[in-house]
Protein backbone atom coordinates (compact mmCIF):
# COMPACT_ATOMS: atom_id res chain seq x y z
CA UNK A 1 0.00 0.00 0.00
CA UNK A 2 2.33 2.31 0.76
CA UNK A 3 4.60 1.54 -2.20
CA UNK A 4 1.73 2.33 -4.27
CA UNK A 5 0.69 5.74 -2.16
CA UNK A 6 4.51 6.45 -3.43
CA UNK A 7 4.04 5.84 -6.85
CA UNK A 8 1.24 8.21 -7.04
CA UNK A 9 2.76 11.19 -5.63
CA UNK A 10 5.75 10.64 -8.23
CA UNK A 11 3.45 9.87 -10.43
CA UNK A 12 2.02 13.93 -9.32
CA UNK A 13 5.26 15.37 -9.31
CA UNK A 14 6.01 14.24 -12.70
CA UNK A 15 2.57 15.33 -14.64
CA UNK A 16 4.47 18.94 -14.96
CA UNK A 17 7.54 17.09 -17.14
CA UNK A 18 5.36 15.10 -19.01
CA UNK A 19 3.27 17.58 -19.81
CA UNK A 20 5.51 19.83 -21.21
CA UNK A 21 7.91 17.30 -22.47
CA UNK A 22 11.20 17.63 -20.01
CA UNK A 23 11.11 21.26 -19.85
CA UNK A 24 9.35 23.57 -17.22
CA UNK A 25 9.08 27.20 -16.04
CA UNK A 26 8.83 28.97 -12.15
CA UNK A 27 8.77 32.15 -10.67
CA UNK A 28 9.80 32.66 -7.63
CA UNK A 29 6.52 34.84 -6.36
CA UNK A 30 3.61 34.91 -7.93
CA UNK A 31 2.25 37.84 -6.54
CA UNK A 32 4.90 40.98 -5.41
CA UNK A 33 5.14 44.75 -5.00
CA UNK A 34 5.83 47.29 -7.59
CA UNK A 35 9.41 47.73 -7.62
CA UNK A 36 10.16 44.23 -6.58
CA UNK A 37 12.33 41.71 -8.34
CA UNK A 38 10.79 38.34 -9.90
CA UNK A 39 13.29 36.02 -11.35
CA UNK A 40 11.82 33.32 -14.21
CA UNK A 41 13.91 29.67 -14.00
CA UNK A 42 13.65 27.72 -17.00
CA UNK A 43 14.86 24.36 -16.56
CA UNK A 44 15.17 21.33 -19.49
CA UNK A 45 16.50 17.96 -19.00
CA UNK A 46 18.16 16.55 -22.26
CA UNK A 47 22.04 16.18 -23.37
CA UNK A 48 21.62 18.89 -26.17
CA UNK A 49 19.83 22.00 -24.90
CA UNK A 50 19.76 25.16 -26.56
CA UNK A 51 17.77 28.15 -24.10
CA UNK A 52 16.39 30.82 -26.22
CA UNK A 53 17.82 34.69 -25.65
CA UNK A 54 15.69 36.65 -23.42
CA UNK A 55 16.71 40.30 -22.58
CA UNK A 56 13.55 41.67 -21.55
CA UNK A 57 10.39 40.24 -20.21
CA UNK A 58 6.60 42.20 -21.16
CA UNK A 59 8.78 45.04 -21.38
CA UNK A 60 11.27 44.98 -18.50
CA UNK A 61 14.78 44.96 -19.26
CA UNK A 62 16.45 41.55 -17.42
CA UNK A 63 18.05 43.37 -14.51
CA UNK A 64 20.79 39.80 -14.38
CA UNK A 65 20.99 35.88 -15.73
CA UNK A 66 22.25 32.99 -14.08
CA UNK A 67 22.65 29.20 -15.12
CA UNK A 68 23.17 25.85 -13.14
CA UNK A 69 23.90 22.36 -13.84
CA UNK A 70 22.39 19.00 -12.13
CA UNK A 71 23.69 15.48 -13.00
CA UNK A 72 21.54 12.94 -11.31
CA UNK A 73 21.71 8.83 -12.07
CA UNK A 74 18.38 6.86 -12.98
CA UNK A 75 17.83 3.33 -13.48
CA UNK A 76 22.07 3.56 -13.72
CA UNK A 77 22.02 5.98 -16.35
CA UNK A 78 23.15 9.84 -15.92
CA UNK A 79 20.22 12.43 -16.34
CA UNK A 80 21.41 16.05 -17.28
CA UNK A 81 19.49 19.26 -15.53
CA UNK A 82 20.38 22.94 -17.00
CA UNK A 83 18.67 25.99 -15.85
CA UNK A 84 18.55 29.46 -16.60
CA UNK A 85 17.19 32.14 -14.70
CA UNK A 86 16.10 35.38 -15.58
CA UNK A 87 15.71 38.40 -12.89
CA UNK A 88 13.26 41.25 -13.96
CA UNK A 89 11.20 44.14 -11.63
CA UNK A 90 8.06 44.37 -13.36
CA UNK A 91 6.08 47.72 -13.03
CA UNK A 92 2.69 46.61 -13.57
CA UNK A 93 0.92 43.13 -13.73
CA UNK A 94 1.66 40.73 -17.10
CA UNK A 95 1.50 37.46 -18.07
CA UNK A 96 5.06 35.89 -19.08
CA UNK A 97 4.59 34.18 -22.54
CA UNK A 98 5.79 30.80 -23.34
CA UNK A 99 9.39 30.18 -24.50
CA UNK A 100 10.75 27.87 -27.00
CA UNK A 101 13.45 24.93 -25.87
CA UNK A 102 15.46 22.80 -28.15
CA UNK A 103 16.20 19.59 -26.36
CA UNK A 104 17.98 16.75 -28.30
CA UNK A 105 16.68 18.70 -32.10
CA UNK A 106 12.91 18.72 -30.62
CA UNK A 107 11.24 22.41 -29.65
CA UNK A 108 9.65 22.10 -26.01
CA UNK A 109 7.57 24.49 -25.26
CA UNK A 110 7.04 26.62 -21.52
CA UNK A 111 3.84 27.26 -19.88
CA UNK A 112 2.77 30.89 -19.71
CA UNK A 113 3.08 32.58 -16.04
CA UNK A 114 0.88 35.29 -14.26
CA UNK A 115 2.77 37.31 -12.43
CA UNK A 116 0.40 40.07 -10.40
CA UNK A 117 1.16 43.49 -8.92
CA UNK A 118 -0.43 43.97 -5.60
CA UNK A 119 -1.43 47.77 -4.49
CA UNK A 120 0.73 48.01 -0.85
CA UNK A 121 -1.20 48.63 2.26
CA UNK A 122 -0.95 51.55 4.93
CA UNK A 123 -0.27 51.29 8.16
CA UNK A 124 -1.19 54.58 10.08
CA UNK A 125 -0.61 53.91 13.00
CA UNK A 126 2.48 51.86 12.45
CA UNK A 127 5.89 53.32 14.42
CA UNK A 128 7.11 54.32 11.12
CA UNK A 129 4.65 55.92 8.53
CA UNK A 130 5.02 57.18 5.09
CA UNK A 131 2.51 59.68 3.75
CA UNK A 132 2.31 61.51 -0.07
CA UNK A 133 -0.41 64.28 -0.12
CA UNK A 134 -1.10 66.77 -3.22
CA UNK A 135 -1.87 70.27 -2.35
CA UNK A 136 -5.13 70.05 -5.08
CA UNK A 137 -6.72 67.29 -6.73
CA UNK A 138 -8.10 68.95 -9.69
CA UNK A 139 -6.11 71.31 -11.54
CA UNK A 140 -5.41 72.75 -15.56
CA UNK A 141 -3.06 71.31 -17.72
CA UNK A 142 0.28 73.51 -17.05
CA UNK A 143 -0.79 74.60 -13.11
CA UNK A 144 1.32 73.47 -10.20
CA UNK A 145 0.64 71.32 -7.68
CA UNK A 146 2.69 70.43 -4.56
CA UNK A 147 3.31 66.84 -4.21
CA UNK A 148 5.02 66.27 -0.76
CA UNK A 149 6.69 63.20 0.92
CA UNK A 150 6.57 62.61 4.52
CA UNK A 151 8.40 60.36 6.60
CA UNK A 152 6.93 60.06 10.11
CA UNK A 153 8.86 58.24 12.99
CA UNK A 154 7.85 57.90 17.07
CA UNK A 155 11.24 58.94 19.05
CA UNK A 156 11.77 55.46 20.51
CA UNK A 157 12.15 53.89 17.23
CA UNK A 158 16.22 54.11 16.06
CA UNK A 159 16.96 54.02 12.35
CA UNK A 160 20.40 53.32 11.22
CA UNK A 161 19.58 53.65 7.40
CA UNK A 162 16.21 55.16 5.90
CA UNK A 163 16.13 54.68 2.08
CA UNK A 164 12.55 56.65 0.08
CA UNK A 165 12.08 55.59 -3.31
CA UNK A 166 12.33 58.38 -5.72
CA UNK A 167 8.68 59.12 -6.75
CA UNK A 168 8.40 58.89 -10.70
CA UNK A 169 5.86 60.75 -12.28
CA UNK A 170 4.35 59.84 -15.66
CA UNK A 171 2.41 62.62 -17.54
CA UNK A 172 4.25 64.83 -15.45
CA UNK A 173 7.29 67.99 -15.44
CA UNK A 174 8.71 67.87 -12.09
CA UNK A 175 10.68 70.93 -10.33
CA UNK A 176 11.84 69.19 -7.11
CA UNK A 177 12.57 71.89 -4.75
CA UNK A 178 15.75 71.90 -2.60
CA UNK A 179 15.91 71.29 0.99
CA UNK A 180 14.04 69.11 3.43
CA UNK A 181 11.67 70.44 6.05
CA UNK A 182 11.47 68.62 9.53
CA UNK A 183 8.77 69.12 12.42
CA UNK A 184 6.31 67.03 14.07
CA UNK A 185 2.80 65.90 13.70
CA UNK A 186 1.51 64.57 17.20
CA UNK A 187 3.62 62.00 18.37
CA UNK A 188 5.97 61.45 15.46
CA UNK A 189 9.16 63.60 14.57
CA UNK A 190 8.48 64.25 10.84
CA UNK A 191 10.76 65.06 7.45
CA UNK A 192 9.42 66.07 4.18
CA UNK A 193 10.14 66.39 0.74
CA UNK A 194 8.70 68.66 -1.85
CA UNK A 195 7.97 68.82 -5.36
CA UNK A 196 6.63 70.33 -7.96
CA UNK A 197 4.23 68.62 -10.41
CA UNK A 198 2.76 70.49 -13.43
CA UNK A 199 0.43 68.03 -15.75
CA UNK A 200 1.26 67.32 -19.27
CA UNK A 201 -1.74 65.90 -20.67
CA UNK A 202 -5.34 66.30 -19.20
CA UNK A 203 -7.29 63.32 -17.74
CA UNK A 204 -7.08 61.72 -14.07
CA UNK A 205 -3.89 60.43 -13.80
CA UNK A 206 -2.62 58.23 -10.98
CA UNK A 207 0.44 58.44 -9.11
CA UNK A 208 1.43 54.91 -6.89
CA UNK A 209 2.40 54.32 -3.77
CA UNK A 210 6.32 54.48 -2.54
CA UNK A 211 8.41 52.51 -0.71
CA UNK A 212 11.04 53.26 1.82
CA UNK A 213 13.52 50.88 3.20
CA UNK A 214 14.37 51.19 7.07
CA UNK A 215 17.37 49.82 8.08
CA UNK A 216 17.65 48.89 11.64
CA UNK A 217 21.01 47.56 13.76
CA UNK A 218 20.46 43.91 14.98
CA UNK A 219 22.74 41.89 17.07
CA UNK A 220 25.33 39.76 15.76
CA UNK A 221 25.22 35.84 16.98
CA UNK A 222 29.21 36.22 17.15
CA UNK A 223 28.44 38.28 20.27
CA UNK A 224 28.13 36.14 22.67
CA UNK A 225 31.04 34.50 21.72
CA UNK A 226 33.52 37.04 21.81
CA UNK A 227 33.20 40.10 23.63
CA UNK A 228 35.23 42.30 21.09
CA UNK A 229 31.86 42.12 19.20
CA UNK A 230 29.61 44.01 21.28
CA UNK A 231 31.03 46.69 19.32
CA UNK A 232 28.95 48.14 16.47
CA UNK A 233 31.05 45.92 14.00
CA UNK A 234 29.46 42.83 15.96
CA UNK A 235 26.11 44.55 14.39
CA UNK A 236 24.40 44.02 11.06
CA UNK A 237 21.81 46.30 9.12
CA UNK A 238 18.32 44.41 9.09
CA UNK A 239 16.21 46.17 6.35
CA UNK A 240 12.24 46.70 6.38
CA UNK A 241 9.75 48.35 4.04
CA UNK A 242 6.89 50.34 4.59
CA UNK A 243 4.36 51.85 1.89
CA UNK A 244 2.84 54.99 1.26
CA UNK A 245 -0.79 55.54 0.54
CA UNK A 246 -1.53 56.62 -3.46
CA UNK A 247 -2.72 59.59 -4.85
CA UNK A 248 -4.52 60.53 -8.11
CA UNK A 249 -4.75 64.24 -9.83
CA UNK A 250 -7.29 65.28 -12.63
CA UNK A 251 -6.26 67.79 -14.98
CA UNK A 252 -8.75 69.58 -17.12
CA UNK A 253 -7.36 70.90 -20.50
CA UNK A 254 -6.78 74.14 -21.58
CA UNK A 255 -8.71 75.81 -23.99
CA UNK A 256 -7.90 76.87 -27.33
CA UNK A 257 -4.58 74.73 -28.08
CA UNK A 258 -2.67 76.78 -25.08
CA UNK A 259 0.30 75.41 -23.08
CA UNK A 260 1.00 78.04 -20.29
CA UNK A 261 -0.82 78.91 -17.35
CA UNK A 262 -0.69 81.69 -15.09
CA UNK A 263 0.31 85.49 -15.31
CA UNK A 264 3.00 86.72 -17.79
CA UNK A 265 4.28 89.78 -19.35
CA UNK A 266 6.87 90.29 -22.02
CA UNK A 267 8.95 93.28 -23.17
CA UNK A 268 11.55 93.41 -26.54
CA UNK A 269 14.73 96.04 -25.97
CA UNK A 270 17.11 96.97 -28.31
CA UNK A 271 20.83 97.86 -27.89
CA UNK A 272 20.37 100.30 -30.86
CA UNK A 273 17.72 101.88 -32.81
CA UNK A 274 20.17 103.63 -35.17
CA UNK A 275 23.39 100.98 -37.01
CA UNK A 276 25.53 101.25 -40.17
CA UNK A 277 24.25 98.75 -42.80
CA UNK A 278 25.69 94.78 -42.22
CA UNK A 279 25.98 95.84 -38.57
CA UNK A 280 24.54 93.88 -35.72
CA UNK A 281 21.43 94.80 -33.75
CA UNK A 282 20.97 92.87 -30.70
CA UNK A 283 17.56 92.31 -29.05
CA UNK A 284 16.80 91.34 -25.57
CA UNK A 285 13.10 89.37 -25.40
CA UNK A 286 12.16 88.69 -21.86
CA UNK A 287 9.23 86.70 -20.17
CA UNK A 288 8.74 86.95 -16.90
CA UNK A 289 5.62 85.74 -14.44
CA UNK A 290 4.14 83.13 -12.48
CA UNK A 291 3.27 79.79 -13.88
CA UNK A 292 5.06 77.16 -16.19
CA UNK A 293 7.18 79.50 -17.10
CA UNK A 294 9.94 76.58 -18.48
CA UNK A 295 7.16 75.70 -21.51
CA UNK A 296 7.69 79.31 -22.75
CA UNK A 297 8.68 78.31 -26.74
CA UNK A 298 12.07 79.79 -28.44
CA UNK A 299 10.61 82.53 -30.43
CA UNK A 300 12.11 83.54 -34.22
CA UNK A 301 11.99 86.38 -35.90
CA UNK A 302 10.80 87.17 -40.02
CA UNK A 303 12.24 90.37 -41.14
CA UNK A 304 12.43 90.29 -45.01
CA UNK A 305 16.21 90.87 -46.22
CA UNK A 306 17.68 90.72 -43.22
CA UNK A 307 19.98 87.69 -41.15
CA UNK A 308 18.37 86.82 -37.91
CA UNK A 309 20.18 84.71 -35.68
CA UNK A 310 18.34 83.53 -32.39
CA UNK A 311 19.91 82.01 -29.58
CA UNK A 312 18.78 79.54 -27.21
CA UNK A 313 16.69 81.34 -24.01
CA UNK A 314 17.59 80.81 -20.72
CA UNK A 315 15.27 80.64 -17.27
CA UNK A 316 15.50 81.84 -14.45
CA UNK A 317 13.16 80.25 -12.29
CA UNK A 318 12.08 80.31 -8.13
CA UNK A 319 9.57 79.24 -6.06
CA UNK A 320 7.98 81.67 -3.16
CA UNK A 321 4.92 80.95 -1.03
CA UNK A 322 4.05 77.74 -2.75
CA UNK A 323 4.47 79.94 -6.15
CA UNK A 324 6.60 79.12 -8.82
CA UNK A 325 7.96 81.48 -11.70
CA UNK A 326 10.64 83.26 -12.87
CA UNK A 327 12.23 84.81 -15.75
CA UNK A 328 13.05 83.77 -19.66
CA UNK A 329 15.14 85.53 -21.66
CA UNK A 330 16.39 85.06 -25.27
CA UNK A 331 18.91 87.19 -27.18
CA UNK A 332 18.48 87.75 -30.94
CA UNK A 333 20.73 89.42 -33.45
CA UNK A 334 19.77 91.41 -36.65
CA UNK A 335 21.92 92.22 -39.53
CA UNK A 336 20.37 94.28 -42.63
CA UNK A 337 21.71 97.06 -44.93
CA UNK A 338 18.37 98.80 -45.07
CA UNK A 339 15.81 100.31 -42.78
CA UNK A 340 13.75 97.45 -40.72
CA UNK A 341 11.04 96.97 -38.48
CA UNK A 342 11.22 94.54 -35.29
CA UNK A 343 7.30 93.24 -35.25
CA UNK A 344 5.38 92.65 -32.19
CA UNK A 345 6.21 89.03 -30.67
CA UNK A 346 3.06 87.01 -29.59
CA UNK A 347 2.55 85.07 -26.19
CA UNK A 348 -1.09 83.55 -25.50
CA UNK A 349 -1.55 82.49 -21.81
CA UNK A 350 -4.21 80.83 -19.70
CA UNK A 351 -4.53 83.24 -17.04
CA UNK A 352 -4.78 82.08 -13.86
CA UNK A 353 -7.01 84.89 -11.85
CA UNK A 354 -9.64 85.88 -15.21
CA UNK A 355 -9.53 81.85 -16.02
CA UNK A 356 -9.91 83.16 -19.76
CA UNK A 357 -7.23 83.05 -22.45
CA UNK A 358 -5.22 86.24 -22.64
CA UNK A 359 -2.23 87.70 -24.83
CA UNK A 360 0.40 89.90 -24.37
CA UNK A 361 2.42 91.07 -26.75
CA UNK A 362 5.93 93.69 -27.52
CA UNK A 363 5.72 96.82 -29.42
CA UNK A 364 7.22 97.26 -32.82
CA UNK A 365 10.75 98.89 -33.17
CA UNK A 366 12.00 100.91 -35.76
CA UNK A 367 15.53 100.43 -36.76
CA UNK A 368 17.27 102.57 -38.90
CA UNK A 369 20.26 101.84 -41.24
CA UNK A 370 22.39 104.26 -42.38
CA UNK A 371 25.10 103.30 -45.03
CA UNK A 372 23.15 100.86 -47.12
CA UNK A 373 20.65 100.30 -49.34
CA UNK A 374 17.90 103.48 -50.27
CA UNK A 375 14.67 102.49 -48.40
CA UNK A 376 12.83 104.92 -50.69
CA UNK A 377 13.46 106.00 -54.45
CA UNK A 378 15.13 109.49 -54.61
CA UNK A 379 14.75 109.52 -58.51
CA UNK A 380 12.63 112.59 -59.49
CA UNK A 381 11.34 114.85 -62.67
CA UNK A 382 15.04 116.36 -63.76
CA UNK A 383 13.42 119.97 -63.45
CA UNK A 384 13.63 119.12 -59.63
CA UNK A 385 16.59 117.11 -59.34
CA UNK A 386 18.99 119.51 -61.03
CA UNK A 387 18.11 122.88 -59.14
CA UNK A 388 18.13 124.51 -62.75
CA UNK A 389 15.83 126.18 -64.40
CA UNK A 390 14.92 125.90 -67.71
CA UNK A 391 16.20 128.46 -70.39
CA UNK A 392 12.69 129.97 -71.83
CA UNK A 393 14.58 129.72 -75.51
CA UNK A 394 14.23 125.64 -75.00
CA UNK A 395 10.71 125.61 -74.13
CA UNK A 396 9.73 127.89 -76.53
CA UNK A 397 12.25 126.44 -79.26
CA UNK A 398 10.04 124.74 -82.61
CA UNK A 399 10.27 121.21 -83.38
CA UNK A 400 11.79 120.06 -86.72
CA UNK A 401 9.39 117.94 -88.82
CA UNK A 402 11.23 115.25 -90.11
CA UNK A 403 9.71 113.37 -93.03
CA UNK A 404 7.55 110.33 -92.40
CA UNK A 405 9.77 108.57 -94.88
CA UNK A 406 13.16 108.89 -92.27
CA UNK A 407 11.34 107.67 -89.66
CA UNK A 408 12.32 103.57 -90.09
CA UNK A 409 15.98 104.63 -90.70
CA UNK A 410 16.46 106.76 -87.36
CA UNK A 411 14.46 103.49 -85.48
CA UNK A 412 17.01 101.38 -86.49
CA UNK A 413 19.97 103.17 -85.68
CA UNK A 414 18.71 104.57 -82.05
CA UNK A 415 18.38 100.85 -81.78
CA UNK A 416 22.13 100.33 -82.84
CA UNK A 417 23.26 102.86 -80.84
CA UNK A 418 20.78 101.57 -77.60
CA UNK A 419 22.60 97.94 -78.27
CA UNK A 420 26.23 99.00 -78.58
CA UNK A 421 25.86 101.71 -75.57
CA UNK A 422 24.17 98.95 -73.02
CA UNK A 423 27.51 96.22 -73.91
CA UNK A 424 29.66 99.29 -73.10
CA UNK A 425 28.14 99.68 -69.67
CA UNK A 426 27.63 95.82 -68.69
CA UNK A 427 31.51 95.74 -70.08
CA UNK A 428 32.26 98.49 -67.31
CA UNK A 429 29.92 97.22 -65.01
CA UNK A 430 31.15 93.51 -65.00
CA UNK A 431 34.66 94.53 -64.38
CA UNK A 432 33.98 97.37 -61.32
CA UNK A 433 31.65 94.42 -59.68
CA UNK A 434 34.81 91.86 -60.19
CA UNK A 435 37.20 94.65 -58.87
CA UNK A 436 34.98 95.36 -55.79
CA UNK A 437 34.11 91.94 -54.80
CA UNK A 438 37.63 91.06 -54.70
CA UNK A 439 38.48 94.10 -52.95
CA UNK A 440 35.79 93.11 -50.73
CA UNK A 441 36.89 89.25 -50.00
CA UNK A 442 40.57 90.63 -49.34
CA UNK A 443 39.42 93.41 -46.81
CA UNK A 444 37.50 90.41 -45.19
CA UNK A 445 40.66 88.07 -45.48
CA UNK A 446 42.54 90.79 -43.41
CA UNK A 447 39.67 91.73 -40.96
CA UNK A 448 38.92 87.73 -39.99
CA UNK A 449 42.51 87.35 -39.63
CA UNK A 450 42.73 91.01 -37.35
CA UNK A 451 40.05 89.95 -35.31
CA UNK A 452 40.65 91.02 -32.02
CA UNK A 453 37.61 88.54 -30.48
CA UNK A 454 34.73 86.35 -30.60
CA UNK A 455 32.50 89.37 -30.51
CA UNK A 456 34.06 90.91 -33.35
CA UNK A 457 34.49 87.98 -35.35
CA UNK A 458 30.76 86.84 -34.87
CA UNK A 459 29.68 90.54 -35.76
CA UNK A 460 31.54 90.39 -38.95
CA UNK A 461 30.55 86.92 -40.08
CA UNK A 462 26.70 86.86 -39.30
CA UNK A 463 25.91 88.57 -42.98
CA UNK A 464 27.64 85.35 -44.74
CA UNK A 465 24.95 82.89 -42.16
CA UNK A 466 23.96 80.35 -44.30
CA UNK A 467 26.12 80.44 -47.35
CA UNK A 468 28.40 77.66 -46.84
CA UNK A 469 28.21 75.01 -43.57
CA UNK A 470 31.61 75.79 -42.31
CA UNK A 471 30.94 79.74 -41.74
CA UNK A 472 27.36 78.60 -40.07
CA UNK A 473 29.83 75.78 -37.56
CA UNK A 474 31.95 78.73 -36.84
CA UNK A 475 28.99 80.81 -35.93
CA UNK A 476 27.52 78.66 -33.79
CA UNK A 477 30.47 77.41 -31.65
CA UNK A 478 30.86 81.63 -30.97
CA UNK A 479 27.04 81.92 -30.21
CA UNK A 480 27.89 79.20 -27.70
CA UNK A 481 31.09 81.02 -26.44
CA UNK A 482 29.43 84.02 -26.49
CA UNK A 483 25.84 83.58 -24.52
CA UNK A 484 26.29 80.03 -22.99
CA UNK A 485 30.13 80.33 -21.72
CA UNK A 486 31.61 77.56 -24.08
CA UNK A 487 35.20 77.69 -24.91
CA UNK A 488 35.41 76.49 -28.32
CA UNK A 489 38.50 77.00 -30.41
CA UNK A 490 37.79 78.83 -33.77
CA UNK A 491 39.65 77.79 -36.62
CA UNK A 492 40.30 80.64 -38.90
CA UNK A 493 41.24 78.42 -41.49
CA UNK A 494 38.51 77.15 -42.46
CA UNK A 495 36.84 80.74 -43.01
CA UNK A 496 40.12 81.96 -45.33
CA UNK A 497 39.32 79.19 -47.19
CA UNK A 498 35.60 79.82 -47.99
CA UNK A 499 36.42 83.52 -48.75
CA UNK A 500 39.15 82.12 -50.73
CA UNK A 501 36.79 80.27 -52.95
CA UNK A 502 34.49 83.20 -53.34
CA UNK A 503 37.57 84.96 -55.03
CA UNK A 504 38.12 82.00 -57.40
CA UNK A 505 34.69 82.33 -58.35
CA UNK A 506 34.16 86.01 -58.89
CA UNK A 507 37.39 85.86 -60.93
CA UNK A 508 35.75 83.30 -63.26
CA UNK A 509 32.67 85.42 -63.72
């Protein structure tokens, strides 16, 4: 009887093999907390065994792999055991799919495995607490919300180690803000930390509960043995989590295809409302308010025959009273040879007080360039160009009648004589063009090579932007020298030798 009680429960044990042919796969939990690690052992029993690669697991990167060997003897023949196993932390609940196994040229197959997140519980009135609380449930797309982090302790309880998961935030920009505040709240000594959580999309979006590890000093067995032990290296670190509660936020969306929220004003300044033609005019665009002011957009200028070059902006940001803000500024520089206009620059806002869209915008500047080309024709009737009057004898002089039959003849040779006078000029023309232009590239040769500094050589290159890539490399590495403190090294080189080619081509005109 009991012989055949034993066959049975081998008989049990075995179903799993035979089922799935020699090959099998566990988990080692079932059921765990986000943030967790599961490992996945496949195991196959064969002589030739080939495991399949597996770097990631429903999306989770394998955080490490291991493999083991078991040779076991049955019915006095050797049995060979290989498994591999596969450690992953799995953020949300899945269902591990079945793997392929070659064993001995035939493809076992694994059983699929669910492996289930479970939502952490909170202990209140635990000696150790951790609490996350949102300073508003129900905000805009773009508005800030304080998320804080508390860790609450009673005074008897000593903590060696105290490790709080770094909240991540999905659908979120996060300004965490510096410091840590500490107080009490009854019976517990308290220590929070803050951040600040502006919504990306709209909809109710959830954030999970954390976990903190609390280490705590336990005794070492080796203590009683030896009494150079009862020191704190006789001690080990015995490790515990707790779990916060969760939290969940519903943002409503903004109206009319806006991105910022809150109160902003912006102002354009000018270093210069007066420059000789091809020189720079730099403009100064600030932004400055309360709200999301990081999603303030880089904003480009469109002034028609002119070079605009605009830099990256910079902000300035701070948070006061729960408030967060600051400052964005963004340089841009202007090179024209004629009169120009600045226009107004745009910003639409959500604003946070009216709860209405608003827009703010700069006021048009007037630049004028002296030196360059004619904004307005000067050509006029020659009685009021030359200052002269004209002698009464011409306008009272007769007009010769010329015979209808001459007229064909003096056609033709005004004609001749328009022709040969209009090569004469594109003759002279063509060669004062060559002569100035290579004039020109030599006085540039000398200046790029006189160049007393990044400023200077910037100023002086920004009318050749985007006429060959290695002036527009050059200008960039000085934009970044000049307004973000890089310290590229500018090889004049390879400008000598663009302006060099510009000679070889006028000359071949």
């Amino acid at each position: 009887m009991k012989r055949l009680q034993l066959g049975k429960i081998l008989l049990l044990l075995m179903l799993p093999l035979l089922a799935w042919g020699g090959v099998s796969a566990t988990v080692d939990k079932n059921a765990l907390y986000r943030g967790d690690n599961v490992t996945l052992t496949i195991a196959a029993t064969g002589d030739d065994i080939e495991f399949p690669e597996i770097n990631e697991i429903g999306g989770n990167p394998i955080i490490s792999q291991s493999r083991s060997q078991n040779l076991s003897m049955i019915n006095g023949s050797f049995t060979k055991t290989i498994s591999k196993s596969f450690t992953f932390s799995p953020q949300k609940s899945l269902r591990i799919p079945s793997y392929s196994v070659t064993i001995d040229g035939a493809v076992e197959k694994t059983a699929e495995i669910e492996v289930k997140i479970v939502v952490p519980s909170q202990d209140k009135s635990a000696p150790v607490v951790l609490d996350v609380n949102l300073s508003k449930t129900e905000v805009h797309v773009g508005e800030p919300v304080m998320f804080s982090v508390t860790f609450k302790k009673k005074p008897n309880i000593p903590i060696y180690k105290l490790d709080i998961e770094e909240p991540k935030f999905e659908g979120f920009w996060v300004k965490k803000i510096e410091g840590m505040e500490k107080g009490t709240d009854g019976e517990y000594s308290t220590q929070t930390t803050r951040y600040l959580l502006f919504a990306q999309k709209s909809g109710t979006i959830e954030i999970p509960p954390l976990t903190a590890k609390i280490g705590q000093l336990t005794r070492n067995s080796r203590r009683g043995m030896d009494p150079f032990f009862s020191s704190a290296f006789g001690q080990q670190i015995q490790y515990t989590k707790i779990f916060s509660n969760g939290v969940s936020l519903h943002a409503k969306p903004l109206p009319s295809g806006l991105e910022l929220y809150g109160q902003f004003k912006i102002r354009a300044e000018v270093d210069r409302t007066t420059v000789l033609a091809n020189k720079p005019v730099n403009v100064t665009l600030t932004v400055e308010g309360v709200g999301n002011i990081d999603d303030v957009q880089k904003f480009n200028l469109d002034i028609a025959g002119a070079v605009v070059y605009a830099n990256e902006p910079t902000v300035e940001s701070y948070t006061e009273n729960g408030a967060y803000g600051g400052v964005f500024k963004q340089k841009i520089v202007v090179i024209a040879d004629q009169n120009y206009t600045i226009p107004p620059l745009t910003l639409r806002y959500f604003d946070a007080k009216t709860a209405s869209e608003q827009q703010v915008e700069t006021a048009p500047i007037k630049v004028e360039v002296t030196g360059g080309v004619a904004t307005k024709s000067t050509l006029s009737t020659p009685q009021q160009n030359s200052g002269l009057e004209v002698p009464k004898e011409s306008a009272k002089s007769e007009v010769a009648v010329v015979p209808s039959t001459s007229y064909s003849e003096m056609a033709l040779s005004a004609l001749v004589g328009f022709l040969m006078g209009a090569l004469l000029v594109w003759l002279m023309m063509r060669d004062r063009v060559q002569k100035k232009r290579v004039v020109k590239v030599d006085t540039i040769e000398k200046q790029i090579k006189s160049a007393k500094d990044d400023k200077a050589l910037f100023e002086l290159l920004l009318p050749y932007k985007n006429q060959d890539k290695g002036v527009d490399e050059v200008l960039e590495a000085l934009a970044e020298n000049l307004y973000h403190s890089a310290n590229h090294k500018i090889d004049k080189k390879v400008l000598l030798d663009f302006f060099n080619e510009e000679e070889k081509v006028v000359e071949l005109l």
